[in-house]
C-alpha atoms as a PDB file:
ATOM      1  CA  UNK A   1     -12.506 -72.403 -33.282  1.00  0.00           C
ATOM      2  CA  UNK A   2     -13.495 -73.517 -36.784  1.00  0.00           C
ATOM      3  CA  UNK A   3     -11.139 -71.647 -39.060  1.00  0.00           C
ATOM      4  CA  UNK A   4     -11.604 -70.958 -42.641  1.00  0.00           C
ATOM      5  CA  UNK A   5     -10.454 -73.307 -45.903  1.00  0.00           C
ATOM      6  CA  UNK A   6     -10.647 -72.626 -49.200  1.00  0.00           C
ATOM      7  CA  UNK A   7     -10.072 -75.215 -51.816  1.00  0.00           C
ATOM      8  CA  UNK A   8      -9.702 -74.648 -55.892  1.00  0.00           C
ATOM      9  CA  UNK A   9      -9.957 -77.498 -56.789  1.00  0.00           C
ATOM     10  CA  UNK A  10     -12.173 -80.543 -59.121  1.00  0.00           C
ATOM     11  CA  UNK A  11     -15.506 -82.157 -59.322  1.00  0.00           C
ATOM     12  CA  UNK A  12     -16.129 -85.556 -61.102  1.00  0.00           C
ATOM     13  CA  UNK A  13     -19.113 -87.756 -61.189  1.00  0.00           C
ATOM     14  CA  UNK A  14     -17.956 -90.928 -60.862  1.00  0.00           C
ATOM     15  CA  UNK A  15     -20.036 -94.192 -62.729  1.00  0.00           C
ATOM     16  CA  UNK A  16     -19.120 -96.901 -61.144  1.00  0.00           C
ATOM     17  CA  UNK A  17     -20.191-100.538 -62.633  1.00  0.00           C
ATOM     18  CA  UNK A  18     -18.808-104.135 -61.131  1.00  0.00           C
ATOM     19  CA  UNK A  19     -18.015-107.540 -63.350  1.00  0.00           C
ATOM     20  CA  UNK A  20     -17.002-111.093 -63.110  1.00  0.00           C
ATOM     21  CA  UNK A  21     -13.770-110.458 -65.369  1.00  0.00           C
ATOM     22  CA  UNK A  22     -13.108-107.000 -67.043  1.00  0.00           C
ATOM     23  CA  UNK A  23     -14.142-107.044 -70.384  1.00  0.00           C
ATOM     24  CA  UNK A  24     -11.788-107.383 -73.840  1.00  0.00           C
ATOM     25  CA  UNK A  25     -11.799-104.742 -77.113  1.00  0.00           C
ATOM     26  CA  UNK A  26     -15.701-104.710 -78.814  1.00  0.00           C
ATOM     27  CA  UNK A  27     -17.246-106.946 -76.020  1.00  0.00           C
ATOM     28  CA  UNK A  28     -20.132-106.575 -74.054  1.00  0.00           C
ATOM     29  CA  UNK A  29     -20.601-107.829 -70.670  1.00  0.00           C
ATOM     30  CA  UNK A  30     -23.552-107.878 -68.166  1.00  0.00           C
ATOM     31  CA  UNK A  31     -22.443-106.049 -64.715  1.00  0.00           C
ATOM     32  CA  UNK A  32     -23.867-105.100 -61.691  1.00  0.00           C
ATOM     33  CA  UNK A  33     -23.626-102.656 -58.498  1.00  0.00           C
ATOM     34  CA  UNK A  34     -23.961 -99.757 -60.640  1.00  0.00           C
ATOM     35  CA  UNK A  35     -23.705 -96.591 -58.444  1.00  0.00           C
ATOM     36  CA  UNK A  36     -23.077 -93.103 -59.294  1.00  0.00           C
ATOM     37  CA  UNK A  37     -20.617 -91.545 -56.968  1.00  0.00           C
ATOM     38  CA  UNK A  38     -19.403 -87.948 -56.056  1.00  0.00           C
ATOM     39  CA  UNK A  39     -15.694 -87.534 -56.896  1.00  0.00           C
ATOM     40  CA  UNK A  40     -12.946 -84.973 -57.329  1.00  0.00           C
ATOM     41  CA  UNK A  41     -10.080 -84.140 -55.227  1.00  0.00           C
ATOM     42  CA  UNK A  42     -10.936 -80.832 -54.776  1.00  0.00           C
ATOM     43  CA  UNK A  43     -14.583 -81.849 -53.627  1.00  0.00           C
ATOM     44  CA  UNK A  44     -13.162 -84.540 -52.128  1.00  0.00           C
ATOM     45  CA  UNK A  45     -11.060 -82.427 -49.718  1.00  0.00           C
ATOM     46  CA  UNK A  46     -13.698 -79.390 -49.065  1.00  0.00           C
ATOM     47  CA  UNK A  47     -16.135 -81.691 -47.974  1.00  0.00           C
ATOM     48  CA  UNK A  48     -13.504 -83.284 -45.669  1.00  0.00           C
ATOM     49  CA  UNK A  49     -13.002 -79.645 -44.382  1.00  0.00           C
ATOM     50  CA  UNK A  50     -16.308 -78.778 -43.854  1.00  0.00           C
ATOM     51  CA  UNK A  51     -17.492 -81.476 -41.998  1.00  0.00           C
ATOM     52  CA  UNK A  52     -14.556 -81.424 -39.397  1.00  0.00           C
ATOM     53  CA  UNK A  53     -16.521 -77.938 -38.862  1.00  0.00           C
ATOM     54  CA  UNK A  54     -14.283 -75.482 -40.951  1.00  0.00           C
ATOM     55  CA  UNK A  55     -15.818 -72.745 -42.732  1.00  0.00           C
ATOM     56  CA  UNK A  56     -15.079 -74.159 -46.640  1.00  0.00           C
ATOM     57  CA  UNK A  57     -15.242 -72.673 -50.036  1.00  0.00           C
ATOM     58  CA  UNK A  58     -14.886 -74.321 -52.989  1.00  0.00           C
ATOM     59  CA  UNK A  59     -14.006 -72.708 -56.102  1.00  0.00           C
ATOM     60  CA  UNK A  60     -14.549 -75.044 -59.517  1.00  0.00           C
ATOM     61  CA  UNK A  61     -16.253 -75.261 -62.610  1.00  0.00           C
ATOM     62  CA  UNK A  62     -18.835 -77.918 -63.260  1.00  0.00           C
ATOM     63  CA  UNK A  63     -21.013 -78.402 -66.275  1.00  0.00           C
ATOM     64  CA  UNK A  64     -24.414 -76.621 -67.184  1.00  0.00           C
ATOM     65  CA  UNK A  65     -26.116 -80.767 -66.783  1.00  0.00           C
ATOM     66  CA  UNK A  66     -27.393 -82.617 -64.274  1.00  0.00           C
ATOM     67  CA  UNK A  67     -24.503 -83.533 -62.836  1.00  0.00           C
ATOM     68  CA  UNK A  68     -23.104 -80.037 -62.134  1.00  0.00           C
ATOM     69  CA  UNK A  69     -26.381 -79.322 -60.456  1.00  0.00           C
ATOM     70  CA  UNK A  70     -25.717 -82.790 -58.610  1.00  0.00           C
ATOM     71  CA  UNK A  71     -22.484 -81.423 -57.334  1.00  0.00           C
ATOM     72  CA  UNK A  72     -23.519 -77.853 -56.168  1.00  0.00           C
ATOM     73  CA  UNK A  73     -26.527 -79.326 -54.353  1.00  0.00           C
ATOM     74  CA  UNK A  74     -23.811 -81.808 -52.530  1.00  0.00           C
ATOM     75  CA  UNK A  75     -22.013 -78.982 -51.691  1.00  0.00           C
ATOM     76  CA  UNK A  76     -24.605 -76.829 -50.053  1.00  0.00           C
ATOM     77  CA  UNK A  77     -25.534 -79.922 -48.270  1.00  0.00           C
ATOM     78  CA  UNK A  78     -22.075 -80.200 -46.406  1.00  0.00           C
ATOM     79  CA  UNK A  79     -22.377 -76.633 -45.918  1.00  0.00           C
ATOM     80  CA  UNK A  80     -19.687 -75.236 -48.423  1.00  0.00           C
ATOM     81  CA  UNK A  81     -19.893 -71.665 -49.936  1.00  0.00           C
ATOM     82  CA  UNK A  82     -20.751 -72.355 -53.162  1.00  0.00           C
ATOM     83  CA  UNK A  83     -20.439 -68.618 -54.156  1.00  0.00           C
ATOM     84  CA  UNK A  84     -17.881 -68.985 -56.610  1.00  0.00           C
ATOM     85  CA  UNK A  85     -18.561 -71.906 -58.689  1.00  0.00           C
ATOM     86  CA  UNK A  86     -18.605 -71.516 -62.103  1.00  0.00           C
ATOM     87  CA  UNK A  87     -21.609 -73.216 -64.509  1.00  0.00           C
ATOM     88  CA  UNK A  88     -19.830 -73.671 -67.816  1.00  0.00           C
ATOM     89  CA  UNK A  89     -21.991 -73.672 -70.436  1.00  0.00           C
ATOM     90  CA  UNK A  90     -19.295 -75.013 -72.960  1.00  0.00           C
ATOM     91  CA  UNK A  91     -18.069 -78.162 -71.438  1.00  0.00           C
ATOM     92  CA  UNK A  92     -19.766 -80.901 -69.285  1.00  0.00           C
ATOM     93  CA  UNK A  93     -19.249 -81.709 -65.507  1.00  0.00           C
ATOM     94  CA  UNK A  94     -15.885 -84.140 -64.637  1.00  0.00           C
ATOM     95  CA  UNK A  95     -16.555 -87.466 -64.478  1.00  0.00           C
ATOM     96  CA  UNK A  96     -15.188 -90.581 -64.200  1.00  0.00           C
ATOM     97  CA  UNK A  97     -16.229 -94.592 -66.014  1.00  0.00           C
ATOM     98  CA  UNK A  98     -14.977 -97.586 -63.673  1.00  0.00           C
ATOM     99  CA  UNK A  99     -15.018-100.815 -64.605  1.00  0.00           C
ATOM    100  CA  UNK A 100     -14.278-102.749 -61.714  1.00  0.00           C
ATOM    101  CA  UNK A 101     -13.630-106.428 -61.877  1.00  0.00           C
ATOM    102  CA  UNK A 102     -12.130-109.412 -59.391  1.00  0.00           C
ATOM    103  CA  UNK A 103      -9.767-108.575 -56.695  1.00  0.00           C
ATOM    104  CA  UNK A 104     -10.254-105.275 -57.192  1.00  0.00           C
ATOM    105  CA  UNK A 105      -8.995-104.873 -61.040  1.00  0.00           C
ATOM    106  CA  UNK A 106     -10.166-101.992 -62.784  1.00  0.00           C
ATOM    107  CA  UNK A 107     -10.031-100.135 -66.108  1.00  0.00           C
ATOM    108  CA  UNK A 108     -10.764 -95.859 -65.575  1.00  0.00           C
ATOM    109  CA  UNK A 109     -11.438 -93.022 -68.416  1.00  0.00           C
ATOM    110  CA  UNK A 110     -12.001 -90.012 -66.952  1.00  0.00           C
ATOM    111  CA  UNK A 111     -12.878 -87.044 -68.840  1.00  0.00           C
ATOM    112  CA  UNK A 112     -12.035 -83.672 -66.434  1.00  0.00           C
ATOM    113  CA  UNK A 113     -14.483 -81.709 -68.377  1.00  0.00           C
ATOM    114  CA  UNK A 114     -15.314 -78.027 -67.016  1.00  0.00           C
ATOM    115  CA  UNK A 115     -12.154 -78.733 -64.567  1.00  0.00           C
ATOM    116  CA  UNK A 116      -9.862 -77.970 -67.269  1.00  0.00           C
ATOM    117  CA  UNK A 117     -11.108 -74.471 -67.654  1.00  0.00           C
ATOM    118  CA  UNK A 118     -11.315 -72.895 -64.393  1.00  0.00           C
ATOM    119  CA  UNK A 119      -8.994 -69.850 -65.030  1.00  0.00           C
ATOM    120  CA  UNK A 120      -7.302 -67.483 -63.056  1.00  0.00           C
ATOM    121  CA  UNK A 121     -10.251 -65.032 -64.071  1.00  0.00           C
ATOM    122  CA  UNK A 122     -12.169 -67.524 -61.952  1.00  0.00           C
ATOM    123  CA  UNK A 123      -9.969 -66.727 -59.412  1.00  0.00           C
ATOM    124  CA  UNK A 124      -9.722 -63.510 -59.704  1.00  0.00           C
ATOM    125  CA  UNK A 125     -13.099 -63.142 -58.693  1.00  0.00           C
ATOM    126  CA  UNK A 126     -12.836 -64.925 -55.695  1.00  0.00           C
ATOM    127  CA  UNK A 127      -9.626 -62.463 -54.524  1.00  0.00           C
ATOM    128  CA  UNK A 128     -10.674 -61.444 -51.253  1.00  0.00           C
ATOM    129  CA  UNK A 129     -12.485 -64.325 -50.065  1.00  0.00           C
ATOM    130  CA  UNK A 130      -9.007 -66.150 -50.851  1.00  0.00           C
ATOM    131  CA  UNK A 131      -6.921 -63.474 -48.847  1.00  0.00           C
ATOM    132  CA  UNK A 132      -9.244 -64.355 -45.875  1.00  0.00           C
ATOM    133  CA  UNK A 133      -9.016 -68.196 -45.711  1.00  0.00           C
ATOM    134  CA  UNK A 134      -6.657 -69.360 -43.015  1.00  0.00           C
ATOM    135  CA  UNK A 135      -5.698 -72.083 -45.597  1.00  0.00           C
ATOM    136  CA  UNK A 136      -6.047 -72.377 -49.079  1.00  0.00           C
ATOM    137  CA  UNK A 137      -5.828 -75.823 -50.906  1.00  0.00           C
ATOM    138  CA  UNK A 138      -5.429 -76.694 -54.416  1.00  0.00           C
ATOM    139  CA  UNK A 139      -4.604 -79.835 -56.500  1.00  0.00           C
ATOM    140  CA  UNK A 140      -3.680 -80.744 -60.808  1.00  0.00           C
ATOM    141  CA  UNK A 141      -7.192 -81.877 -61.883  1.00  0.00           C
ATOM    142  CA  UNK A 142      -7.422 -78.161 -62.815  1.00  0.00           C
ATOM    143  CA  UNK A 143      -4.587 -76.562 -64.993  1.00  0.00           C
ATOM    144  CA  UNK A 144      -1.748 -75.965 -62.981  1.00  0.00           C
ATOM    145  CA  UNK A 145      -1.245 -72.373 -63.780  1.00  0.00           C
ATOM    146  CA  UNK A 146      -4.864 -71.829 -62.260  1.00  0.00           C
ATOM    147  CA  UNK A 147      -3.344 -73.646 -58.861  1.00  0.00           C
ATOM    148  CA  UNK A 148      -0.422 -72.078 -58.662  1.00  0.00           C
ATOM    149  CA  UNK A 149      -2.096 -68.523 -59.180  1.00  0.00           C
ATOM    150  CA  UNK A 150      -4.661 -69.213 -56.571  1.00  0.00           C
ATOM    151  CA  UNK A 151      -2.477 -70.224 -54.302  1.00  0.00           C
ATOM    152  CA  UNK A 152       0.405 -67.308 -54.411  1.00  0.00           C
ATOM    153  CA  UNK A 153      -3.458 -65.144 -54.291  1.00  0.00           C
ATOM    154  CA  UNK A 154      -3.327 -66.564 -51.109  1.00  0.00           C
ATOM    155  CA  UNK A 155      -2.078 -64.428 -47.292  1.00  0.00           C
ATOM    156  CA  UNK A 156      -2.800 -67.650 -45.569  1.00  0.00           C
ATOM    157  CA  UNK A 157      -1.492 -71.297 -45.414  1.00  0.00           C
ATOM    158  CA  UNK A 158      -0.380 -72.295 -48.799  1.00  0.00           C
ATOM    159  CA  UNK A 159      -1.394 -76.144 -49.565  1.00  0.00           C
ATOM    160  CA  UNK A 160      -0.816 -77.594 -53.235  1.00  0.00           C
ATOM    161  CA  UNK A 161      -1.922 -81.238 -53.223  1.00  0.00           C
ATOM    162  CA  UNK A 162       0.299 -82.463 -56.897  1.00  0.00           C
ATOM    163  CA  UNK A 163      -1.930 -85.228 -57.606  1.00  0.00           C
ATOM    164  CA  UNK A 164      -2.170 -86.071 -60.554  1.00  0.00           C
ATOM    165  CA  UNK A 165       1.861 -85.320 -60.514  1.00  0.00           C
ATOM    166  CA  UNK A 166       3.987 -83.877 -63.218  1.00  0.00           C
ATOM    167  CA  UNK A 167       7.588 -83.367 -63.583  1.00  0.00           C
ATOM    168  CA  UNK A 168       7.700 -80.199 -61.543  1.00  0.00           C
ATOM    169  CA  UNK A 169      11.151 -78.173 -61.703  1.00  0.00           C
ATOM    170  CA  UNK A 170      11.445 -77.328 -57.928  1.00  0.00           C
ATOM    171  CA  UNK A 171      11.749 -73.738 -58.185  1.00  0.00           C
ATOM    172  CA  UNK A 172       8.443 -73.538 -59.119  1.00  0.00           C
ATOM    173  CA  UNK A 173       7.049 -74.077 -56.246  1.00  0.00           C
ATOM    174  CA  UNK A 174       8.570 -71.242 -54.385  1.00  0.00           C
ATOM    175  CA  UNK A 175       6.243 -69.009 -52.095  1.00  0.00           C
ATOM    176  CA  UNK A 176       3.868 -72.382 -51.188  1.00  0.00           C
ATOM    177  CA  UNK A 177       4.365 -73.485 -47.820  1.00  0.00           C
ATOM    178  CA  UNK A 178       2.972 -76.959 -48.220  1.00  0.00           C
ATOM    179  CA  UNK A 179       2.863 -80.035 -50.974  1.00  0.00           C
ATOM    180  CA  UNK A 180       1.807 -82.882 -50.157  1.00  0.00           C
ATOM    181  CA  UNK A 181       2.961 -85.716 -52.311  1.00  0.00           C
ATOM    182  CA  UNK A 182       2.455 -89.672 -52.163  1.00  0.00           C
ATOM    183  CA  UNK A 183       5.783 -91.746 -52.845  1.00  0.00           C
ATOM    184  CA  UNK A 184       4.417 -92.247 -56.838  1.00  0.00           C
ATOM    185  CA  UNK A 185       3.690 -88.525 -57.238  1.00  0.00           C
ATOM    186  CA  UNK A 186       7.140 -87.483 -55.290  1.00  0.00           C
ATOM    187  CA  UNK A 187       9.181 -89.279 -57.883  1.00  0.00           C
ATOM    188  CA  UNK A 188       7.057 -88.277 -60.763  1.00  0.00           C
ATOM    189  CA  UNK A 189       7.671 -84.921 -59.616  1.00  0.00           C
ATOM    190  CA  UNK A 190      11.368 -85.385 -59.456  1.00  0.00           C
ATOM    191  CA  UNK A 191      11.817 -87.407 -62.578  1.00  0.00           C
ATOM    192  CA  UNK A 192      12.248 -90.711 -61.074  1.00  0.00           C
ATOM    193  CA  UNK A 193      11.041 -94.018 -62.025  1.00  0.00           C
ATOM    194  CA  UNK A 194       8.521 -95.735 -59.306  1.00  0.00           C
ATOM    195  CA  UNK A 195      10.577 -97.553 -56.789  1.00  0.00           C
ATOM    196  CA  UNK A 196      13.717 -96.043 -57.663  1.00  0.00           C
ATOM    197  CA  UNK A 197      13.136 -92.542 -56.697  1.00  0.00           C
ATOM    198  CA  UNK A 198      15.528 -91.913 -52.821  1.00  0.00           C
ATOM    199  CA  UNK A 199      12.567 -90.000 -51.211  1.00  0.00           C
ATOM    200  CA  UNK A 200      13.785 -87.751 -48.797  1.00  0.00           C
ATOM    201  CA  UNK A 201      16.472 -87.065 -51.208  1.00  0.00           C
ATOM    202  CA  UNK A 202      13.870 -85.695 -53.445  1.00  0.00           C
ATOM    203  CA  UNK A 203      11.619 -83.906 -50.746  1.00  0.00           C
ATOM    204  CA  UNK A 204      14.530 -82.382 -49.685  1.00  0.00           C
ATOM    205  CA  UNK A 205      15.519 -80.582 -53.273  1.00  0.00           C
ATOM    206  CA  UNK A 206      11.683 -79.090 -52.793  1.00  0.00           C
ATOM    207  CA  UNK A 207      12.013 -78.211 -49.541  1.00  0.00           C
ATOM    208  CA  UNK A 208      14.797 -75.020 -50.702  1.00  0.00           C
ATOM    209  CA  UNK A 209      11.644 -73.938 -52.115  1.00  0.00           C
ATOM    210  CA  UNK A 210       9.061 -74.845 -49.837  1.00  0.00           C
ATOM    211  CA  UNK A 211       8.405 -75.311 -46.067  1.00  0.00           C
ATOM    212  CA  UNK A 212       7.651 -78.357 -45.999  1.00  0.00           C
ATOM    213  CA  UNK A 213       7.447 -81.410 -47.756  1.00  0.00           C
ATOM    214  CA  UNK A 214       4.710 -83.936 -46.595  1.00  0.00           C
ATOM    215  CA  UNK A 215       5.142 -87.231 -48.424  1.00  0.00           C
ATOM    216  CA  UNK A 216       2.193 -89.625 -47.069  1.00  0.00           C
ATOM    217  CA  UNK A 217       2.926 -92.934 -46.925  1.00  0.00           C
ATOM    218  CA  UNK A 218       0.028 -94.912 -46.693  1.00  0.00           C
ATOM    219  CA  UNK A 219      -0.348 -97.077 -43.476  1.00  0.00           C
ATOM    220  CA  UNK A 220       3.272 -96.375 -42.585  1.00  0.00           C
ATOM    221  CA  UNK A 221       2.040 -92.378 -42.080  1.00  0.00           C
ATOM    222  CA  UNK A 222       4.434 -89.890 -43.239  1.00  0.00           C
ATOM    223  CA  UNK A 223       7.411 -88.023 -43.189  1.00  0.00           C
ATOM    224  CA  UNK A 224       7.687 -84.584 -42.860  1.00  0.00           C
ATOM    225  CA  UNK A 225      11.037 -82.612 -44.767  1.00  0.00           C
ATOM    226  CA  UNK A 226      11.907 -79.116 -44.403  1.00  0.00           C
ATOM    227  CA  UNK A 227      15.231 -77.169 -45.273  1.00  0.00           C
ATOM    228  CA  UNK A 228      16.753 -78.492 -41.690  1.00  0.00           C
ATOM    229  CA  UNK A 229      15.446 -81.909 -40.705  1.00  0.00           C
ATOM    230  CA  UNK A 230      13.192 -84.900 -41.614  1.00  0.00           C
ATOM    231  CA  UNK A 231      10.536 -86.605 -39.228  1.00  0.00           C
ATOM    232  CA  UNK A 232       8.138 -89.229 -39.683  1.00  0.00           C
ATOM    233  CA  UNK A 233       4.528 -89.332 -38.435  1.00  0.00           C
ATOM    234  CA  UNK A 234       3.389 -92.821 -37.729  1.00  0.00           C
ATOM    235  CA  UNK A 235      -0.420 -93.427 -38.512  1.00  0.00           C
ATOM    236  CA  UNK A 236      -2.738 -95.573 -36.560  1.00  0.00           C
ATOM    237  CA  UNK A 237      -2.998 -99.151 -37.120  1.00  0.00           C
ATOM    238  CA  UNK A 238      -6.246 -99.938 -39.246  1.00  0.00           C
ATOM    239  CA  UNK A 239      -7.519-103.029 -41.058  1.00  0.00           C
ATOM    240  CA  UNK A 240      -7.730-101.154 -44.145  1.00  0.00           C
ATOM    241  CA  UNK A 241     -10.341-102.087 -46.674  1.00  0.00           C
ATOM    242  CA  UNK A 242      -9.802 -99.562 -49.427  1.00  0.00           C
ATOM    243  CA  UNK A 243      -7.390 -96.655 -49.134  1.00  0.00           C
ATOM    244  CA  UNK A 244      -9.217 -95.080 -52.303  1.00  0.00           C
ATOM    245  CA  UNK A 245      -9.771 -91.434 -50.991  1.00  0.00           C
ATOM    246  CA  UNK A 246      -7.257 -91.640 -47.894  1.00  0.00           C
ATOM    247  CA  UNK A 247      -5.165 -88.683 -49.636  1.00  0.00           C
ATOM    248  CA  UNK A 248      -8.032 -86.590 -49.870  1.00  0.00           C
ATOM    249  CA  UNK A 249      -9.333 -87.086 -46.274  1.00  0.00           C
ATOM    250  CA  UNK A 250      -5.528 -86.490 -45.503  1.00  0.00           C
ATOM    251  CA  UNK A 251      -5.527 -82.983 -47.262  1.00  0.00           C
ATOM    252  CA  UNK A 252      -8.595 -82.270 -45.961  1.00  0.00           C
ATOM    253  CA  UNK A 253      -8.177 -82.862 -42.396  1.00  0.00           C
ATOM    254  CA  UNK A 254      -4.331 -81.038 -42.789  1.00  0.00           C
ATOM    255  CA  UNK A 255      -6.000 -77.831 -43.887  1.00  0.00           C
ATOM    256  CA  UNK A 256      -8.057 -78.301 -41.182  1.00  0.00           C
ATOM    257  CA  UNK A 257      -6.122 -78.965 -38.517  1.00  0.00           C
ATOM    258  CA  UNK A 258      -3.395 -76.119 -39.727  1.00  0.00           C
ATOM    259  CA  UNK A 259      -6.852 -73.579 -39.957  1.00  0.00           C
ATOM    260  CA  UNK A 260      -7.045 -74.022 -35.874  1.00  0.00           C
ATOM    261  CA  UNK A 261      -3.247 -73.330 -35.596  1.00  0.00           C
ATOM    262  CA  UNK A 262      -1.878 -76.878 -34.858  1.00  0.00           C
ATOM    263  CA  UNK A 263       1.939 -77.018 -35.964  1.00  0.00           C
ATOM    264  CA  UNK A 264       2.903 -78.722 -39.412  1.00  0.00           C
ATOM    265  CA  UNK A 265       3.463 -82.428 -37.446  1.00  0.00           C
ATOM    266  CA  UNK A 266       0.296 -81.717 -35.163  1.00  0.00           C
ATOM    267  CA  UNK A 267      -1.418 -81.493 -38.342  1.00  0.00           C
ATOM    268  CA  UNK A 268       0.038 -84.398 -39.920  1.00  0.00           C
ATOM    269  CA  UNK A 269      -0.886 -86.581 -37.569  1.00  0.00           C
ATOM    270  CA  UNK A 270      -4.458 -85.434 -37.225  1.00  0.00           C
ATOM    271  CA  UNK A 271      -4.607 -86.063 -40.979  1.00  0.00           C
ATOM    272  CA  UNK A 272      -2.933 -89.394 -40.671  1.00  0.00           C
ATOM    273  CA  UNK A 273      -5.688 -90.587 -38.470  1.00  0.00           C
ATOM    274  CA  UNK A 274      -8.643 -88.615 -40.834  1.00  0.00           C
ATOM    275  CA  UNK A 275      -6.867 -90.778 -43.700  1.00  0.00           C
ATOM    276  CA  UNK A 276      -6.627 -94.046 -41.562  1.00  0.00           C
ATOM    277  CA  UNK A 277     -10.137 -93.966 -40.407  1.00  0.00           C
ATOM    278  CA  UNK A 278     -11.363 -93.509 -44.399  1.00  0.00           C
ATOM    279  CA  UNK A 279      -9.727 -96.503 -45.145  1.00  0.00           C
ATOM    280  CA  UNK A 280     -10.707 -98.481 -42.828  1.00  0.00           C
ATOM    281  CA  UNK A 281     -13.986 -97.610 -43.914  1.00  0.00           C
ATOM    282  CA  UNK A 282     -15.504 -97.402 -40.769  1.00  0.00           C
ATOM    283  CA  UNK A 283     -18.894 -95.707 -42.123  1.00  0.00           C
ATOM    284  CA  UNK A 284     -19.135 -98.006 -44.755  1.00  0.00           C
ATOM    285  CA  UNK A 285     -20.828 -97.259 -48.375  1.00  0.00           C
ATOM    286  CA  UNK A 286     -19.122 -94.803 -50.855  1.00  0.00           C
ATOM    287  CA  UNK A 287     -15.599 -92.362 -50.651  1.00  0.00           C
ATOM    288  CA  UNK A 288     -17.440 -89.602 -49.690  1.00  0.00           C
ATOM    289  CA  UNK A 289     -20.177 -91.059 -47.190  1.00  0.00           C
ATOM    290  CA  UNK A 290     -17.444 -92.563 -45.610  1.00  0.00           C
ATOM    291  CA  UNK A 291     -15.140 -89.217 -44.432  1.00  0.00           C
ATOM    292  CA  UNK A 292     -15.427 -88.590 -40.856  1.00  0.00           C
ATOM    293  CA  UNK A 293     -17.223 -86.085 -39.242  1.00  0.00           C
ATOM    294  CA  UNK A 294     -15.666 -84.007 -36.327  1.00  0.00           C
ATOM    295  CA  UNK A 295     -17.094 -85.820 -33.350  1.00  0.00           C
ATOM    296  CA  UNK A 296     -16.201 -88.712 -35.131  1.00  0.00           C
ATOM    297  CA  UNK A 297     -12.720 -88.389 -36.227  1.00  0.00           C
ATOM    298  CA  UNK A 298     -12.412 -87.296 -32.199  1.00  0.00           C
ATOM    299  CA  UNK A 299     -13.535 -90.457 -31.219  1.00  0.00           C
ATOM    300  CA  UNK A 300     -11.233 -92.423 -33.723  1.00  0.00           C
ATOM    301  CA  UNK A 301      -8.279 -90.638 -32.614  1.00  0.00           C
ATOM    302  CA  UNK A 302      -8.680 -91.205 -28.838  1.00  0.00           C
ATOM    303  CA  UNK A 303      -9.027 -94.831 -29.751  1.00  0.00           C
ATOM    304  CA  UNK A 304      -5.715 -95.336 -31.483  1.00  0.00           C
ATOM    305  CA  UNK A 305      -3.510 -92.458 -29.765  1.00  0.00           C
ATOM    306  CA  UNK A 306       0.009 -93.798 -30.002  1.00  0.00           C
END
């Protein structure tokens, strides 16, 4: 049983460049490693879908350049209906400039590009393929009334992803059966300062409004809040090397998992292992070369059942 996702979501190329020491206002420094990455949460997350063998669509908008092209012919690759991606003639492909320097130290501009003009005409023209998904999944690199749209479009499982988070008034929300915060983007969503924010007091103001609350917590898992109780779903012990992208393989992998008709903590802890075994890196080499495959994610999870 493969079930269907769809995900409305981003696409940035990513230009990655490391240096001894980052570099100071007007300078010039040499570098190395340069790579040129595919990035984007939404991407991210449908080709996390798609290769734990759900039947993905992506709907985005990506630049009439190279790198738009780049990203479509990644897609078809993983074996995502590309159908409704939009070429935008007017504004170039996402992408992202990293500087990254010792112990991991980096300075970022991204520029979201086409991303910030998918509309809800975009979606509109996707309607029934959305009203057939099992899940649909959708994150804030796009506007957030194009989200939000797409996802009350939706008949199936209702997953918004608020990453990048904004304040978010709670109501808001109602009618989606998922979010699935990190503990940053759960208080910025509540109004609370980093580290001060009570976090299951604030999943649990969202949670009148929505099903459930999934608030991932890195290597201590997650918890899980809905309008009667709060659980927490351990994940597997790793020797993590970089936990960029664990989110994404979370999202993925819960869309997934929920597609196949596992219950909301079934699915979080398939996720948690998806996200454990990114960053551990196990594959090696970039984000996206290193999200597991289904037999793979199989084998990972028999390996460190609790």
């Amino acid at each position: 049983m493969s079930g269907k996702v769809g995900v409305i979501g981003s696409y940035n190329t990513g230009f990655v460049v490391y240096v001894e020491r980052l570099p100071i206002e007007g300078e010039t420094l040499k570098g190395h490693g340069f790579r040129i990455e595919h990035g984007g949460k939404g991407s991210n997350q449908a080709i996390q879908a798609a290769r734990l063998g759900c039947q993905t669509f992506i709907i985005a908008r990506v630049g009439a350049d190279i790198f738009g092209e780049r990203a479509v012919n990644k897609w078809r690759v993983e074996k995502i209906d590309t159908t409704y991606v939009v070429v935008d003639r007017d504004n170039p492909t996402g992408a992202g400039l990293v500087i990254v320097g010792p112990a991991g130290r980096n300075m970022i501009i991204v520029d979201l590009g086409a991303n910030m003009h998918l509309t809800k005409n975009d979606v509109a023209n996707a309607v029934e393929r959305i009203r057939s998904a099992d899940v649909v999944l959708a994150q804030l690199e796009i506007p957030f009334e194009t989200s939000l749209h797409a996802l009350k479009t939706a008949e199936g499982v209702k997953i918004l992803n608020p990453a990048p988070a904004l304040p978010t008034p709670p109501e808001t929300l109602k009618g989606i059966n998922i979010i699935t915060p990190n503990e940053v983007e759960m208080a910025a969503m509540a109004g609370y300062t980093p580290g001060e924010a009570d976090l299951v007091n604030a999943a649990k103001k969202y949670a009148k409004h929505v099903d459930n609350v999934v608030v991932t917590l890195g290597e201590k898992g997650a918890i899980v809040v809905d309008k009667n109780d709060v659980k927490h779903v351990k994940a597997p012990r790793v020797n993590a090397v970089d936990s960029t992208g664990a989110g994404d393989a979370f999202n993925g992998a819960l869309a997934t998992a929920l597609a196949r008709g596992y219950t909301v903590l079934e699915a979080v802890e398939y996720a948690c292992h998806a996200g454990a075994f990114l960053a551990a890196r196990i594959k090696g080499g970039e984000l996206v070369e290193a999200l597991p495959e289904e037999k793979e994610l199989e084998k990972f999870i028999s390996e460190h059942s609790f």
